[in-house]
Each structure stands twice: as structure tokens, then as C-alpha cells.
C-alpha atoms as a PDB file:
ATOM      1  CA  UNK A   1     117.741  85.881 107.912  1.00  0.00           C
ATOM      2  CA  UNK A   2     117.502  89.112 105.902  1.00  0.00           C
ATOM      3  CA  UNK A   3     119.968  87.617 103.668  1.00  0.00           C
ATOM      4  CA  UNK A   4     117.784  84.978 103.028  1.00  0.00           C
ATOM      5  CA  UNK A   5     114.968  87.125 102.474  1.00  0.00           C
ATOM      6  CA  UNK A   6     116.545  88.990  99.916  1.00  0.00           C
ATOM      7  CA  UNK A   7     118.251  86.111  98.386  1.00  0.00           C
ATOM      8  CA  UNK A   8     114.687  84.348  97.856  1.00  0.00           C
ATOM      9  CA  UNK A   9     112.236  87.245  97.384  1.00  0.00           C
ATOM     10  CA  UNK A  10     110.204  86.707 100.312  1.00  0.00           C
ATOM     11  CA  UNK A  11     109.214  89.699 102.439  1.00  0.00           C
ATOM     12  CA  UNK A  12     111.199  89.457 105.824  1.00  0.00           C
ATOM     13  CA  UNK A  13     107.947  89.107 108.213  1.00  0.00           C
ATOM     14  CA  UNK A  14     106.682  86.385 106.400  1.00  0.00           C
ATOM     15  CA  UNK A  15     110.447  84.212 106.393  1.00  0.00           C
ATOM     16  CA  UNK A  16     110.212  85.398 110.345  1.00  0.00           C
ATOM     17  CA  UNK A  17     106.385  83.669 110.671  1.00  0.00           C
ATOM     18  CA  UNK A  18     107.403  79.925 109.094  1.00  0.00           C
ATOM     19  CA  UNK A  19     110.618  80.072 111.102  1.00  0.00           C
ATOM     20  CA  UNK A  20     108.419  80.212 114.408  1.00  0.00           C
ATOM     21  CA  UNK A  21     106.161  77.807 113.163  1.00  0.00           C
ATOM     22  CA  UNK A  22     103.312  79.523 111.835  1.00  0.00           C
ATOM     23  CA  UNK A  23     101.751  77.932 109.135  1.00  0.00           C
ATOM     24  CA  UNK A  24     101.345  79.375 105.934  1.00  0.00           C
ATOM     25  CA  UNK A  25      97.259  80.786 105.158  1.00  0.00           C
ATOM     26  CA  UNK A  26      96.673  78.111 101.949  1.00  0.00           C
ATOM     27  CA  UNK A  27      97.987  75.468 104.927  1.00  0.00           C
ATOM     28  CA  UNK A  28      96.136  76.630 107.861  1.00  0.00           C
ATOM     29  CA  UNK A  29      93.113  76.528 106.019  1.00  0.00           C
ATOM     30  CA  UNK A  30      93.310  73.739 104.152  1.00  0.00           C
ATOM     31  CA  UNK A  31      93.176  71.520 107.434  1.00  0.00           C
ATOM     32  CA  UNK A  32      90.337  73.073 109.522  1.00  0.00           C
ATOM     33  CA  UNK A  33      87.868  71.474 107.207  1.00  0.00           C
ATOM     34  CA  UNK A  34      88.721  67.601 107.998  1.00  0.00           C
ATOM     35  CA  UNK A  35      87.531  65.744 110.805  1.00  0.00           C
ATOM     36  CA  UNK A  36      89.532  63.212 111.941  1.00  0.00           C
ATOM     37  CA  UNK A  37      87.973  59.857 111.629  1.00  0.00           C
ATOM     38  CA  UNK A  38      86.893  59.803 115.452  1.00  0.00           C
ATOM     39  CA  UNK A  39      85.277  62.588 115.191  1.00  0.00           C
ATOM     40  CA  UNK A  40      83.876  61.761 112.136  1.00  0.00           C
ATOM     41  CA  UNK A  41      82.217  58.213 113.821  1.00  0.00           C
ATOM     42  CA  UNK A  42      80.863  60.851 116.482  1.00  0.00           C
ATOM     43  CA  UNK A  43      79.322  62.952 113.959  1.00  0.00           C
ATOM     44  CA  UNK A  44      77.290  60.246 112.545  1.00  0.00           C
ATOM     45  CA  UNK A  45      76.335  58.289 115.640  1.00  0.00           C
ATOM     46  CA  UNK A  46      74.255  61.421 116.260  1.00  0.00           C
ATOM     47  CA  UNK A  47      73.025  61.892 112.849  1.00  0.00           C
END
């Protein structure tokens, strides 16, 4: 994997991270701010 790394100018750790499945920040993020549409119809029966 260090290979890799170096081949593709990404820092070791971060190569390590995606390879166990961690997603990337920009990724992460970008999905905590849906609702999925049930929860979305649960949301506005209250409202």
C-alpha cells in the first residue's frame, strides 16, 4: 500500500482510512443533511 501511496500522492493514513471503509470528510458530510423520505413524512406530520 505504500507503493500506492507514493505512486498516487496521497499521504499513507489517508489510503489506510478509505481502504477500511471510512468515508472521505466532503462524503461524510454531504449525507448527514438528507432525511430519507420516511423520515421526512414524519417530520411534517408533526409540523
Amino acid at each position: 500500500m505504500k507503493v500506492a501511496a507514493a505512486t498516487y500522492e496521497v499521504p499513507y493514513s489517508t489510503l489506510c482510512r478509505r481502504m477500511n471503509g471510512i468515508a472521505s470528510r466532503r462524503d461524510s458530510i454531504a449525507n448527514n443533511g438528507r432525511l430519507t423520505h420516511q423520515e421526512e413524512s414524519a417530520s411534517n406530520y408533526f409540523l
